[in-house]
C-alpha atoms as a PDB file:
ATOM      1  CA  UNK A   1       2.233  -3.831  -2.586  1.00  0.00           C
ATOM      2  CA  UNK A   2       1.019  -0.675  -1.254  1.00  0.00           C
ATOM      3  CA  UNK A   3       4.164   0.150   0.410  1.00  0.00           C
ATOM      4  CA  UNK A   4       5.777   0.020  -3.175  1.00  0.00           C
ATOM      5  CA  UNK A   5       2.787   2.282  -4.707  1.00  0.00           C
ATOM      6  CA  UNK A   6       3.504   5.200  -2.010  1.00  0.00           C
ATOM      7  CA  UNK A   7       6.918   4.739  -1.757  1.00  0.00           C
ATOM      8  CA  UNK A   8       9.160   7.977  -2.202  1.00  0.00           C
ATOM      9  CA  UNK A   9      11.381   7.526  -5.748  1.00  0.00           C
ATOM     10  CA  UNK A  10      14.403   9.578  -4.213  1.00  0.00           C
ATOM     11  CA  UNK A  11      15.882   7.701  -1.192  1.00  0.00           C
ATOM     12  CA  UNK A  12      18.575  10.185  -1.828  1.00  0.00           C
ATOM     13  CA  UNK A  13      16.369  12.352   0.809  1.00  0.00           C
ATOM     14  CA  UNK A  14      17.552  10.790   4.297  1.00  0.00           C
ATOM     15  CA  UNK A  15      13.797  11.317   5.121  1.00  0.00           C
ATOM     16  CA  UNK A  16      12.939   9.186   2.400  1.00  0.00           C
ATOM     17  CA  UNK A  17      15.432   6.530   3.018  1.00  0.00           C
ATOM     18  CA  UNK A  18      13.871   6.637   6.515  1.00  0.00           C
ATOM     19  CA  UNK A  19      10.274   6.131   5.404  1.00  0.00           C
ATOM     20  CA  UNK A  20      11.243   3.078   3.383  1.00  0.00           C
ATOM     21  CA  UNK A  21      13.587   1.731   6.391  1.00  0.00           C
ATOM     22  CA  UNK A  22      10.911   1.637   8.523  1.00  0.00           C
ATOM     23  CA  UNK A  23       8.574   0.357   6.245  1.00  0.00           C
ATOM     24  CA  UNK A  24      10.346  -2.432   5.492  1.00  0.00           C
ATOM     25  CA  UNK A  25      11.380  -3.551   9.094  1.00  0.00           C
ATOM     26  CA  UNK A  26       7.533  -3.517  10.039  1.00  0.00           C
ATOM     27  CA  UNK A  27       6.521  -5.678   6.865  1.00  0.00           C
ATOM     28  CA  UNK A  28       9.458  -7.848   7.791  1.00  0.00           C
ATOM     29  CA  UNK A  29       7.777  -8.495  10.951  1.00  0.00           C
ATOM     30  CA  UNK A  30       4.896  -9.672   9.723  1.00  0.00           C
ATOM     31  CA  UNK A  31       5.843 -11.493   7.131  1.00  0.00           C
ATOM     32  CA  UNK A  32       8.024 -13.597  10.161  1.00  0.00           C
ATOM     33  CA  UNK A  33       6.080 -13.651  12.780  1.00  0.00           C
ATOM     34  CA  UNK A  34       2.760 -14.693  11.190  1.00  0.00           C
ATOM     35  CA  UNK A  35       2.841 -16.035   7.713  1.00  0.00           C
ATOM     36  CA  UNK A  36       6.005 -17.875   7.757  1.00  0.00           C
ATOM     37  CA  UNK A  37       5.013 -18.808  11.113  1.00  0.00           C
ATOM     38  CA  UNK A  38       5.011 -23.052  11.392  1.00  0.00           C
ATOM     39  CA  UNK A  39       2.548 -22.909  14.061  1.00  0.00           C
ATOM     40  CA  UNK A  40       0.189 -21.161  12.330  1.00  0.00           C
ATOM     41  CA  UNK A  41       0.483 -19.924   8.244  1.00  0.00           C
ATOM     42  CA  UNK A  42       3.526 -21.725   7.072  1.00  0.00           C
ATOM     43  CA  UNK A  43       3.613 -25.413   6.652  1.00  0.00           C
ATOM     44  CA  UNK A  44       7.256 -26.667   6.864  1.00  0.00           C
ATOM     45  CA  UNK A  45       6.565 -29.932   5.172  1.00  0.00           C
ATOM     46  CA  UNK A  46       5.917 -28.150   2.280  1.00  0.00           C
ATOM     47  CA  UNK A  47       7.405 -25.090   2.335  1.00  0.00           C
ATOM     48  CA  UNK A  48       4.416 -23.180   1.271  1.00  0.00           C
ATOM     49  CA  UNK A  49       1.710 -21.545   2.894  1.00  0.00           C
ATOM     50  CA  UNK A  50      -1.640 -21.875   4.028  1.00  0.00           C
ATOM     51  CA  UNK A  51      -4.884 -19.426   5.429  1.00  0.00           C
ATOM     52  CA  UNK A  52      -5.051 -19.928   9.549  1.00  0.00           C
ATOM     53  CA  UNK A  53      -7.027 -18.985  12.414  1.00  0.00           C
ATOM     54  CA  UNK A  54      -6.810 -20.189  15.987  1.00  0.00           C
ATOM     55  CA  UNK A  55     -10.065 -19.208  17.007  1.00  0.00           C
ATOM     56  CA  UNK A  56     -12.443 -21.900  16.962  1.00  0.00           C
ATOM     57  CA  UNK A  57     -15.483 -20.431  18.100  1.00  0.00           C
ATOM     58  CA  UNK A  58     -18.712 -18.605  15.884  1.00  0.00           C
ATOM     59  CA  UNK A  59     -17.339 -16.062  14.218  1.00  0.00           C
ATOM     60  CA  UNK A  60     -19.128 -12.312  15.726  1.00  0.00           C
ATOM     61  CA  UNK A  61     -21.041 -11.389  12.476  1.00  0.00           C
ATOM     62  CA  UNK A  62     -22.489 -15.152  12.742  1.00  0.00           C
ATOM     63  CA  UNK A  63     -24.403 -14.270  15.855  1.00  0.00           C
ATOM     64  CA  UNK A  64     -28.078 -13.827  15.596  1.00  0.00           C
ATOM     65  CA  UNK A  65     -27.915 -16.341  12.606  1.00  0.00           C
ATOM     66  CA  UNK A  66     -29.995 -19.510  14.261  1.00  0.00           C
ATOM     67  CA  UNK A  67     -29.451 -22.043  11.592  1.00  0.00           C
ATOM     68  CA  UNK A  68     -27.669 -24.584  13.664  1.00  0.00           C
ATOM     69  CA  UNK A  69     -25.789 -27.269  12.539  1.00  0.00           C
ATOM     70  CA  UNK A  70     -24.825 -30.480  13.828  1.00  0.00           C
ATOM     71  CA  UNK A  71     -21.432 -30.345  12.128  1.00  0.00           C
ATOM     72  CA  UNK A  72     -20.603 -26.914  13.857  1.00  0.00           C
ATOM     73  CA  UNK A  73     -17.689 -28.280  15.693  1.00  0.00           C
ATOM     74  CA  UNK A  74     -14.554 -25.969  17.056  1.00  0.00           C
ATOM     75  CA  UNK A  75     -12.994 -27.168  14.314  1.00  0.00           C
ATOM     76  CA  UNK A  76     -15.815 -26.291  11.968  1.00  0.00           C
ATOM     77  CA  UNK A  77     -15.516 -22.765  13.319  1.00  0.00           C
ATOM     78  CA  UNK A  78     -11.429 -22.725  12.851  1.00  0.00           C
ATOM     79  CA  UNK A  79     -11.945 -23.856   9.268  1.00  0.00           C
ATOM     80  CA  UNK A  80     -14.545 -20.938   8.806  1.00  0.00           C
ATOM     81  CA  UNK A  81     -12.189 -18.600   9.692  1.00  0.00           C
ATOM     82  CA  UNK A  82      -9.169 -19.573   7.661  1.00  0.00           C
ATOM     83  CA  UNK A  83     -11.904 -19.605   4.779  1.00  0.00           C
ATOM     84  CA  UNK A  84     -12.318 -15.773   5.416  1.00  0.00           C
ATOM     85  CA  UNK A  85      -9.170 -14.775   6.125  1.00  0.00           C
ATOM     86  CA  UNK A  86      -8.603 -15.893   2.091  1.00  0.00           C
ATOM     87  CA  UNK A  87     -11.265 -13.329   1.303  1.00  0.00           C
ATOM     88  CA  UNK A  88     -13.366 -15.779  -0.580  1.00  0.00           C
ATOM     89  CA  UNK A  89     -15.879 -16.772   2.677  1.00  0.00           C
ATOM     90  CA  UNK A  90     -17.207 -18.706   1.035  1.00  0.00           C
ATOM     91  CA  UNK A  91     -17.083 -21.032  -2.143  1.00  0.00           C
ATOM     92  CA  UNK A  92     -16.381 -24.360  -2.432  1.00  0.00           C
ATOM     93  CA  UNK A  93     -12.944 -24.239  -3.407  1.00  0.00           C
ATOM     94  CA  UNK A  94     -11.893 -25.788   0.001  1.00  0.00           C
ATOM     95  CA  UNK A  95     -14.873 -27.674   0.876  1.00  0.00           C
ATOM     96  CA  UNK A  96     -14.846 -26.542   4.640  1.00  0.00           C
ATOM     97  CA  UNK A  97     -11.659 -27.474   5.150  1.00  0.00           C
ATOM     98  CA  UNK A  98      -9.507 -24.181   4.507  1.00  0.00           C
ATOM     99  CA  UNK A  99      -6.693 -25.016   7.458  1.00  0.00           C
ATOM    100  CA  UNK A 100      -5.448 -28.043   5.105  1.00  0.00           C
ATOM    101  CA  UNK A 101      -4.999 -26.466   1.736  1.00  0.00           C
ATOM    102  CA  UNK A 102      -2.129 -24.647   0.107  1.00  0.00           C
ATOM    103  CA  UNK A 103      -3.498 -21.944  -1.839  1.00  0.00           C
ATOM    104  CA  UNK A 104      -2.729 -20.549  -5.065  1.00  0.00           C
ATOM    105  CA  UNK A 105      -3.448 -16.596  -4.485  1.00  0.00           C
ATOM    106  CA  UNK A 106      -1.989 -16.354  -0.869  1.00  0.00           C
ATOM    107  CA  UNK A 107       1.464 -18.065  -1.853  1.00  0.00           C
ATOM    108  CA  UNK A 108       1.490 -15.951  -5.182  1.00  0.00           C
ATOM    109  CA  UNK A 109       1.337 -13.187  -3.016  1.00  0.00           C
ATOM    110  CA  UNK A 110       3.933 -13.964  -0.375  1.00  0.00           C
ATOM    111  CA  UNK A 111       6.487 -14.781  -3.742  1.00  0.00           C
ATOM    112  CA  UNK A 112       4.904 -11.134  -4.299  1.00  0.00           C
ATOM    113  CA  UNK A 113       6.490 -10.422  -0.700  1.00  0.00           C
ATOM    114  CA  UNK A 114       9.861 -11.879  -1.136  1.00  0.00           C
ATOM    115  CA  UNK A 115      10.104 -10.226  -4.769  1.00  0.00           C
ATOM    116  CA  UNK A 116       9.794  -6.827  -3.189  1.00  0.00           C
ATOM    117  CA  UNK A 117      11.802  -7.059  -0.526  1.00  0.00           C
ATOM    118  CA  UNK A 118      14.817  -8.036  -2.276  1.00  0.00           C
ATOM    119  CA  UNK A 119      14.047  -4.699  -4.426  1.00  0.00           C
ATOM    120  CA  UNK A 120      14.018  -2.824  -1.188  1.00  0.00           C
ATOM    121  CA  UNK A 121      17.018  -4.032   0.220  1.00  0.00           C
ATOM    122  CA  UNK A 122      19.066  -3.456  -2.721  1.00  0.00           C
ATOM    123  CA  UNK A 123      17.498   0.121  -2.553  1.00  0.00           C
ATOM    124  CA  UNK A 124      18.736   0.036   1.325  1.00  0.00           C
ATOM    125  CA  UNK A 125      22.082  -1.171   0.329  1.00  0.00           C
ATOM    126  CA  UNK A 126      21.134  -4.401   2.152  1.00  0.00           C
ATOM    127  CA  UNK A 127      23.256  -6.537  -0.381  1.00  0.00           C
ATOM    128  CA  UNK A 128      22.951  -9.658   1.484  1.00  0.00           C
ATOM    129  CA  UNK A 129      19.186  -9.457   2.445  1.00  0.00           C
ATOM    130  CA  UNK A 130      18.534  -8.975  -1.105  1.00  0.00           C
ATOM    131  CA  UNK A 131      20.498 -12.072  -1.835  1.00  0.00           C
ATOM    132  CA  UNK A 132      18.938 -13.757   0.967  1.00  0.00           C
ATOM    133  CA  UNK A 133      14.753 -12.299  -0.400  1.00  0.00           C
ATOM    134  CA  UNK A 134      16.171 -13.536  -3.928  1.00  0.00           C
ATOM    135  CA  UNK A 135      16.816 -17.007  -3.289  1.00  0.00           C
ATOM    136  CA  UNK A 136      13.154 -16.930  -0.956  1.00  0.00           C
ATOM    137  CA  UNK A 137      11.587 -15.975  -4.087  1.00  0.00           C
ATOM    138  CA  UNK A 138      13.061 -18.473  -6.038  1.00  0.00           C
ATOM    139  CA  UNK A 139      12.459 -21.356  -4.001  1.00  0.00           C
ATOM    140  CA  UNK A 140       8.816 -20.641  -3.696  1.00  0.00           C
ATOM    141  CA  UNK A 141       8.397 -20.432  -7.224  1.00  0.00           C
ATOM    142  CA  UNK A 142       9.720 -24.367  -7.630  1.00  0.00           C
ATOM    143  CA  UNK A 143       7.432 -25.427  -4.850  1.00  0.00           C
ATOM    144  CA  UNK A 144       4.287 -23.548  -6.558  1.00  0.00           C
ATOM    145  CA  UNK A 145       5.212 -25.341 -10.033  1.00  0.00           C
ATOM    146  CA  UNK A 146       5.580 -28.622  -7.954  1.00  0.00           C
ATOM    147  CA  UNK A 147       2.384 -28.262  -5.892  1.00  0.00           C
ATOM    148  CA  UNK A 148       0.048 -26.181  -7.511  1.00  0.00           C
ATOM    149  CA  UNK A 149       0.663 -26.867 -11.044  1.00  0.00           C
ATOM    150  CA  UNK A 150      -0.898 -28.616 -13.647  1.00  0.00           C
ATOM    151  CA  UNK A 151       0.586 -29.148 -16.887  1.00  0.00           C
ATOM    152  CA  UNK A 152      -1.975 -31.594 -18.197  1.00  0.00           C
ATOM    153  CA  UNK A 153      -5.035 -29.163 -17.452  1.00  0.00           C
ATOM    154  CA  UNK A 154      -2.981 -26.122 -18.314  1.00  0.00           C
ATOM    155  CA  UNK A 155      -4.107 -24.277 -15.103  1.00  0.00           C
ATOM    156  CA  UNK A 156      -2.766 -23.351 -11.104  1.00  0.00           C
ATOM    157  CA  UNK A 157      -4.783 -25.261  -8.005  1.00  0.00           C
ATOM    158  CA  UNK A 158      -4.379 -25.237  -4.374  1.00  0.00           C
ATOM    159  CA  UNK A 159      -2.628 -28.259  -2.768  1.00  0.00           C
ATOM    160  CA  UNK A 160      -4.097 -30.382   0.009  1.00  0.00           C
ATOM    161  CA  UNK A 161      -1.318 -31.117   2.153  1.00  0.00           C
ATOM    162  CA  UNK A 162      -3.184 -33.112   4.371  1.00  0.00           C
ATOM    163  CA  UNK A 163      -4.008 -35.757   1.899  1.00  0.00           C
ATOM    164  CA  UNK A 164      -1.195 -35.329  -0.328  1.00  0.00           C
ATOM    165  CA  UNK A 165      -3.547 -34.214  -3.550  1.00  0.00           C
ATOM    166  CA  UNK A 166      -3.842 -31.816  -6.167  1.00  0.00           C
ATOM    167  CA  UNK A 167      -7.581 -30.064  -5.930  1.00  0.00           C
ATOM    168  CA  UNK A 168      -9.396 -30.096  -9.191  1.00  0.00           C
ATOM    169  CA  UNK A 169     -11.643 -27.108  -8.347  1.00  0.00           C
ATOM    170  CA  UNK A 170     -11.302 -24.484 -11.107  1.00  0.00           C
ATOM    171  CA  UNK A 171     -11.407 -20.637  -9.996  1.00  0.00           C
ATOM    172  CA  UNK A 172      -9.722 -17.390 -10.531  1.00  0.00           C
ATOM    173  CA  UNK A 173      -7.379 -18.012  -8.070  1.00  0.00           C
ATOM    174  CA  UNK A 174      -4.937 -19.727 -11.189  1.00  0.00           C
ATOM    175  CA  UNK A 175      -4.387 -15.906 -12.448  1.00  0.00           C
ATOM    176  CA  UNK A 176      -2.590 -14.666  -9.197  1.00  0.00           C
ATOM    177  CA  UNK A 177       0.769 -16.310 -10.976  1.00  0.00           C
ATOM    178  CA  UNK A 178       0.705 -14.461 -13.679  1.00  0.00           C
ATOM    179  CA  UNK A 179      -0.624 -11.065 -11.667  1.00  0.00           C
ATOM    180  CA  UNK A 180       2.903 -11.074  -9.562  1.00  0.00           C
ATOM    181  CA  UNK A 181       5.075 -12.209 -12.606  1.00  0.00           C
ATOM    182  CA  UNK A 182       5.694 -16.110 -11.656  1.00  0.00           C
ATOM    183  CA  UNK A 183       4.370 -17.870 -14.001  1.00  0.00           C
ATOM    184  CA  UNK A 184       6.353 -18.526 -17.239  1.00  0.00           C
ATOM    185  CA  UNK A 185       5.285 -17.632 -20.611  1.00  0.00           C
ATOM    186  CA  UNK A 186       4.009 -21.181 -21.152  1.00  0.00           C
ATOM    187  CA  UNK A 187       1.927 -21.675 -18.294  1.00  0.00           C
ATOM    188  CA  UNK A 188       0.901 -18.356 -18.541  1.00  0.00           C
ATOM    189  CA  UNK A 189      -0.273 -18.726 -22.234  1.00  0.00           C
ATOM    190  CA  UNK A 190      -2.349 -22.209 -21.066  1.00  0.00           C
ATOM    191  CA  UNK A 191      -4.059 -20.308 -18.538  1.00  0.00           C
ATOM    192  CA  UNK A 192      -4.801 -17.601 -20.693  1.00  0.00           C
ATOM    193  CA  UNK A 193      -6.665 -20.005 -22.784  1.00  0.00           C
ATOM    194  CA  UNK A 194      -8.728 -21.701 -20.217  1.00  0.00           C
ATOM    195  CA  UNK A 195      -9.925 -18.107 -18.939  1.00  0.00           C
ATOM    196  CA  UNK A 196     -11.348 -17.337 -22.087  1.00  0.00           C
ATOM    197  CA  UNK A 197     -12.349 -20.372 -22.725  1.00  0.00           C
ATOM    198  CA  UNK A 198     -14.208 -21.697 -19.094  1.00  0.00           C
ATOM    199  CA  UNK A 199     -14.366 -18.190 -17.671  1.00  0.00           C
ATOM    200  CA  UNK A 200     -15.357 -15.568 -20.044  1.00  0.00           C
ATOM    201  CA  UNK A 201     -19.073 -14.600 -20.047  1.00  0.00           C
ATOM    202  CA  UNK A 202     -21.144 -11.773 -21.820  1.00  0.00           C
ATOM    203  CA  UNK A 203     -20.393  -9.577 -18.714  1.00  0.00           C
ATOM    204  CA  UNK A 204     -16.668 -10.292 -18.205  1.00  0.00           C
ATOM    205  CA  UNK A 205     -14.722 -13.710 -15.848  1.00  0.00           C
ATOM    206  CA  UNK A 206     -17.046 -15.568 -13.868  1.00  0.00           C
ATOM    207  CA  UNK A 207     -15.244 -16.283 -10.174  1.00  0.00           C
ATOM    208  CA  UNK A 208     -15.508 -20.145 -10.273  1.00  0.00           C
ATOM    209  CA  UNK A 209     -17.416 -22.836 -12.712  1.00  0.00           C
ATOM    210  CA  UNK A 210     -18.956 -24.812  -9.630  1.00  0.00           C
ATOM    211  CA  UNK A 211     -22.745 -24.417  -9.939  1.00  0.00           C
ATOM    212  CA  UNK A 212     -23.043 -26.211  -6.957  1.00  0.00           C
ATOM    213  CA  UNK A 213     -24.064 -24.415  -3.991  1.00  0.00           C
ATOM    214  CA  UNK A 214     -26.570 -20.952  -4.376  1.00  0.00           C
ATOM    215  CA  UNK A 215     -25.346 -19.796  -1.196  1.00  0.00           C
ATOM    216  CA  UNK A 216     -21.847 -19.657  -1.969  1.00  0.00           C
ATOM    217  CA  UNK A 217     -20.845 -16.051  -3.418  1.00  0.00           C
ATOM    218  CA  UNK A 218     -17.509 -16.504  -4.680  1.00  0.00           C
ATOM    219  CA  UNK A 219     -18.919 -18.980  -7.294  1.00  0.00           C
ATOM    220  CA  UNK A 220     -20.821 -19.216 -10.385  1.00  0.00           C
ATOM    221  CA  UNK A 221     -22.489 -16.637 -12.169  1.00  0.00           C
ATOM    222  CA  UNK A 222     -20.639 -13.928  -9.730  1.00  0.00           C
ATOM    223  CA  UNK A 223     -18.419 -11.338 -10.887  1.00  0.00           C
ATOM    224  CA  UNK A 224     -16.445  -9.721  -8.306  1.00  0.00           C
ATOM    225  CA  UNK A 225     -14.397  -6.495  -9.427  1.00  0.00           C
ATOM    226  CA  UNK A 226     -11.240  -7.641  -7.933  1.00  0.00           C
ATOM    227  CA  UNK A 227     -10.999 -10.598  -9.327  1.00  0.00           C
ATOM    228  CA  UNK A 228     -11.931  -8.755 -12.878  1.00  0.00           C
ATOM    229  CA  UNK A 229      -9.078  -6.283 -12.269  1.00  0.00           C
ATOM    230  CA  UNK A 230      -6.292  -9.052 -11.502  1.00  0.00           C
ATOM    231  CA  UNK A 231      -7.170 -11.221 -14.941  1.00  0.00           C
ATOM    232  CA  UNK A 232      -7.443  -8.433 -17.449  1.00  0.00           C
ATOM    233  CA  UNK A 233      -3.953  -6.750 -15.922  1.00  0.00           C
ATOM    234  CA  UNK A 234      -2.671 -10.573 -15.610  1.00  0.00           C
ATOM    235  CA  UNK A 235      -3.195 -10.964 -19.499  1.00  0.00           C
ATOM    236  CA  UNK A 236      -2.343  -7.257 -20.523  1.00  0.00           C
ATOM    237  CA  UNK A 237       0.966  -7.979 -18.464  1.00  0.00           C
ATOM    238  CA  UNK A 238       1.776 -11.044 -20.577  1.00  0.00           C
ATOM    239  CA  UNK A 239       1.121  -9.791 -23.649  1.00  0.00           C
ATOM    240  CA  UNK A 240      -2.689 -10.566 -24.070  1.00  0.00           C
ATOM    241  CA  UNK A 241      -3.887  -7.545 -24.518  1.00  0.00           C
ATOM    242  CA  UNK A 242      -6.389  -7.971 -26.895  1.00  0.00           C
ATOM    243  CA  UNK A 243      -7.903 -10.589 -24.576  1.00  0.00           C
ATOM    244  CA  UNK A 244      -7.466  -7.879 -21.434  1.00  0.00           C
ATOM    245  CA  UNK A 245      -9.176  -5.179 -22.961  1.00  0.00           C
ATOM    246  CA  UNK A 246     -11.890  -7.579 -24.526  1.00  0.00           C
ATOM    247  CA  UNK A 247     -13.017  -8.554 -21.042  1.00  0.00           C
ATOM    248  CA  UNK A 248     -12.677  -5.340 -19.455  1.00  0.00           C
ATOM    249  CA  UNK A 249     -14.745  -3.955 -22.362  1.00  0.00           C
ATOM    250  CA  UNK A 250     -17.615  -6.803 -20.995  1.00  0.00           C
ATOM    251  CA  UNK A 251     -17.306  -5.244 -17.383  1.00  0.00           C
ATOM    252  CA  UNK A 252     -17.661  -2.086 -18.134  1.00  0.00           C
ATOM    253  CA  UNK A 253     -20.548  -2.255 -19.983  1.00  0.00           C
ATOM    254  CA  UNK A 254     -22.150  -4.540 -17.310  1.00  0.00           C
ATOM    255  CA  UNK A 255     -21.614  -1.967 -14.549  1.00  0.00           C
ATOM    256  CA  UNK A 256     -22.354   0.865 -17.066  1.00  0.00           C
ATOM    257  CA  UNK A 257     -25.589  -0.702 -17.699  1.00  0.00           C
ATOM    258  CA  UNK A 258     -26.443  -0.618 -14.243  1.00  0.00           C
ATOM    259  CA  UNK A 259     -25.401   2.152 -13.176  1.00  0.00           C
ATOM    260  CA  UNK A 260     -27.394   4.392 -16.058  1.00  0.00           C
ATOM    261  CA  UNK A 261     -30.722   2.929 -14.735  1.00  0.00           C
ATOM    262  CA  UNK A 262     -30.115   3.064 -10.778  1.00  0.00           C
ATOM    263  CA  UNK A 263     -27.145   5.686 -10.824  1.00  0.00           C
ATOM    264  CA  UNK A 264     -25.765   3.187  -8.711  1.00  0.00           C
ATOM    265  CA  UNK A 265     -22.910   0.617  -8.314  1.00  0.00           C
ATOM    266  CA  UNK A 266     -23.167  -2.867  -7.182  1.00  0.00           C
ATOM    267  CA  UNK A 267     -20.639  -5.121  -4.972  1.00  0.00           C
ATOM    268  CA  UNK A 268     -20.907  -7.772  -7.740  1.00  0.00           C
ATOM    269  CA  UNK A 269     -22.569  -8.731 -10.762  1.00  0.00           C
ATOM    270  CA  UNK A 270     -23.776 -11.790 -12.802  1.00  0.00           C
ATOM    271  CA  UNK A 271     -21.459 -12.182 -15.459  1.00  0.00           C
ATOM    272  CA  UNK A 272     -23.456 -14.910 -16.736  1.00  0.00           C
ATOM    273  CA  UNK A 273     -26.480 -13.398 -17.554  1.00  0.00           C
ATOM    274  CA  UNK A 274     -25.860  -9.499 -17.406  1.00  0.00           C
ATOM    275  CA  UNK A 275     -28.116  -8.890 -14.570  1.00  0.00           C
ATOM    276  CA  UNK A 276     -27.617  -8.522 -10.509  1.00  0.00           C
ATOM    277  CA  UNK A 277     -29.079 -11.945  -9.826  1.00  0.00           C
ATOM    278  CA  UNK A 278     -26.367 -13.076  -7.654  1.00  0.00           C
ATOM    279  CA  UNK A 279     -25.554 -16.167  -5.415  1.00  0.00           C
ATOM    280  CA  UNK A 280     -25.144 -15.564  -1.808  1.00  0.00           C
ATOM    281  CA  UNK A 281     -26.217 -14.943   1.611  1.00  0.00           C
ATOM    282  CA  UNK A 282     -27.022 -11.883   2.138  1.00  0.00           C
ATOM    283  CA  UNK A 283     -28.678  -9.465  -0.877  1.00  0.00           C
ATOM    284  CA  UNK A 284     -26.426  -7.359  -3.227  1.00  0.00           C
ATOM    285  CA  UNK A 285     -25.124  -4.505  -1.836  1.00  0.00           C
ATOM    286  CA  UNK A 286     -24.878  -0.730  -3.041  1.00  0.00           C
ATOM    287  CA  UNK A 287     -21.750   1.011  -4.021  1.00  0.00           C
ATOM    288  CA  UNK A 288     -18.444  -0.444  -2.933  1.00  0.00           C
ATOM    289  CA  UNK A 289     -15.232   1.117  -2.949  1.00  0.00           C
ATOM    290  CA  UNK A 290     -13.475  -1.893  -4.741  1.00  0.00           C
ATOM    291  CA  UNK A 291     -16.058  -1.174  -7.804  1.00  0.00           C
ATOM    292  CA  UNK A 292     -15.634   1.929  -7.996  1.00  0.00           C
ATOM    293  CA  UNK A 293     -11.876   1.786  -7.650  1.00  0.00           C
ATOM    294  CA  UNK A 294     -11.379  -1.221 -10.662  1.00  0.00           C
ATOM    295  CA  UNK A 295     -13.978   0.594 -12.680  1.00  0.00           C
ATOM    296  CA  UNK A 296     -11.700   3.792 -12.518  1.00  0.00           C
ATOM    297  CA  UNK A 297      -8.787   1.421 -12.707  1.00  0.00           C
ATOM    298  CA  UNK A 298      -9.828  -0.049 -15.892  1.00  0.00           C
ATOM    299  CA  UNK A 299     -10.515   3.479 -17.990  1.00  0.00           C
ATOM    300  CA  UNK A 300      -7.068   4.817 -16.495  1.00  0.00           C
ATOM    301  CA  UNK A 301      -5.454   1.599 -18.038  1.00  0.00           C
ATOM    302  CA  UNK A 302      -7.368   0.879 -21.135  1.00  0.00           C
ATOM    303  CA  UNK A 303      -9.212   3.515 -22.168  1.00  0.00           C
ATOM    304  CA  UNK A 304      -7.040   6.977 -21.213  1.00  0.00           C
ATOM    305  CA  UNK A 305      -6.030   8.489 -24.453  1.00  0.00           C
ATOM    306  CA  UNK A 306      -1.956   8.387 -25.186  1.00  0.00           C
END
């Protein structure tokens, strides 16, 4: 995705066509060798993919933490790692077990992936790569409507391969369909409506609705800024702009409210409760690029005059 955003328009300039060439090859590569890997990211029963880590020792920023814990195993350690390579480390959503779900964001992404490459190969006059990134595409999207979703509940959840069930844990994660242009206008419009009706808060989407755990971050009352950035542009996108600009009104007051008193800020807010009294395990930290950047984000799409 940020290949596309840099990307030189005119591949009429051989140094252009170059850039992209290159560019392309390289994400190629990785997209091979380690998420469609089946000894590692891709799970062949399935044909979807998963979060992995072979390391199965403490992770480095662990050390110096002496709460010890019987169920520390290797495996305990492997799991904690897949749970951060998602980016949520940590929440519930995979109850320590990250290396045997299927989730919803990373395989959104990877259709994502296989969307833009065909679009680069057709740019590269690669007719039958495009043809070949097409029908990727395609396939992943009927094995994300099989696994991941719900029609009853009206909402995307990540897959437990290894006991053959649906999770019921409700989280953000259902809006990364509808962020890289997947879902369909139904399943889009059901999810729509269980965001504002489970997730909205005074101060914008809440990440999860589990309440269970204080220690977990990427759960209830937390806002994150990423996460506030891929819903409102997932609704505006389909159509729900009203909704959109409604809950990016919430987060921009929330970090405007902040920021007036402390000139400051924050990684994350409570939406819940329009204060910085967030879950977690470490205390709320100071600036953040990714705050900044959705803030600016936000004014640049909703707010810049015509």
């Amino acid at each position: 995705m940020m290949v596309e955003e840099v990307r030189p328009d005119d591949l009429s300039i051989k140094e252009n066509k170059e850039w992209l060439e290159e560019a392309y090859k390289i994400i190629i590569h990785e997209y091979k060798n380690n998420w469609m890997n089946p000894g590692t990211h891709y799970v062949s029963t399935i044909g979807l993919n998963r979060y992995y880590d072979a390391i199965s020792k403490k992770r480095p920023e662990s050390w110096g933490n002496d709460n010890v814990d019987t169920h520390n195993t290797p495996l305990f350690y492997q799991n904690e790692r897949a749970e951060c390579e998602s980016g949520w480390d940590f929440s519930n959503r995979f109850d320590q077990k990250a290396l045997n779900y299927i989730p919803v964001d990373l395989n959104s992404l990877l259709y994502q992936y296989e969307m833009l490459f065909e679009k680069w190969a057709l740019l590269l006059s690669k007719d039958d790569e495009a043809k070949y990134w097409k029908e990727q595409a395609s396939k992943r999207k009927i094995l994300i409507d099989k696994y991941l979703w719900n029609q009853e509940d009206g909402m995307y959840y990540d897959y437990n391969f290894k006991n053959g069930v649906q999770s019921s844990y409700k989280s953000l994660a259902a809006v990364y369909p509808l962020w890289v242009g997947l879902a369909s206008e139904d399943q889009a419009r059901s999810v729509k409506t269980n965001i504002v009706d489970l997730f909205e808060f005074d101060g914008g989407v809440v990440t999860s609705l589990d309440k269970s755990h204080q220690k977990l971050q990427w759960n209830y009352p937390n806002g994150w800024p990423p996460l506030q950035w891929i819903t409102v542009d997932s609704l505006n996108k389909y159509g729900y702009t009203a909704d959109a600009k409604r809950i990016a009104d919430k987060w921009i007051d929330l970090n405007l409210k902040y920021f007036d008193s402390t000139g400051k800020f924050l990684e994350k807010y409570n939406v819940v409760d329009l204060t910085i009294n967030t879950t977690g395990s470490y205390p709320n930290q100071d600036g953040f690029g990714w705050t900044n950047g959705v803030y600016l984000k936000i004014l640049d799409t909703f707010y810049k005059k015509k």
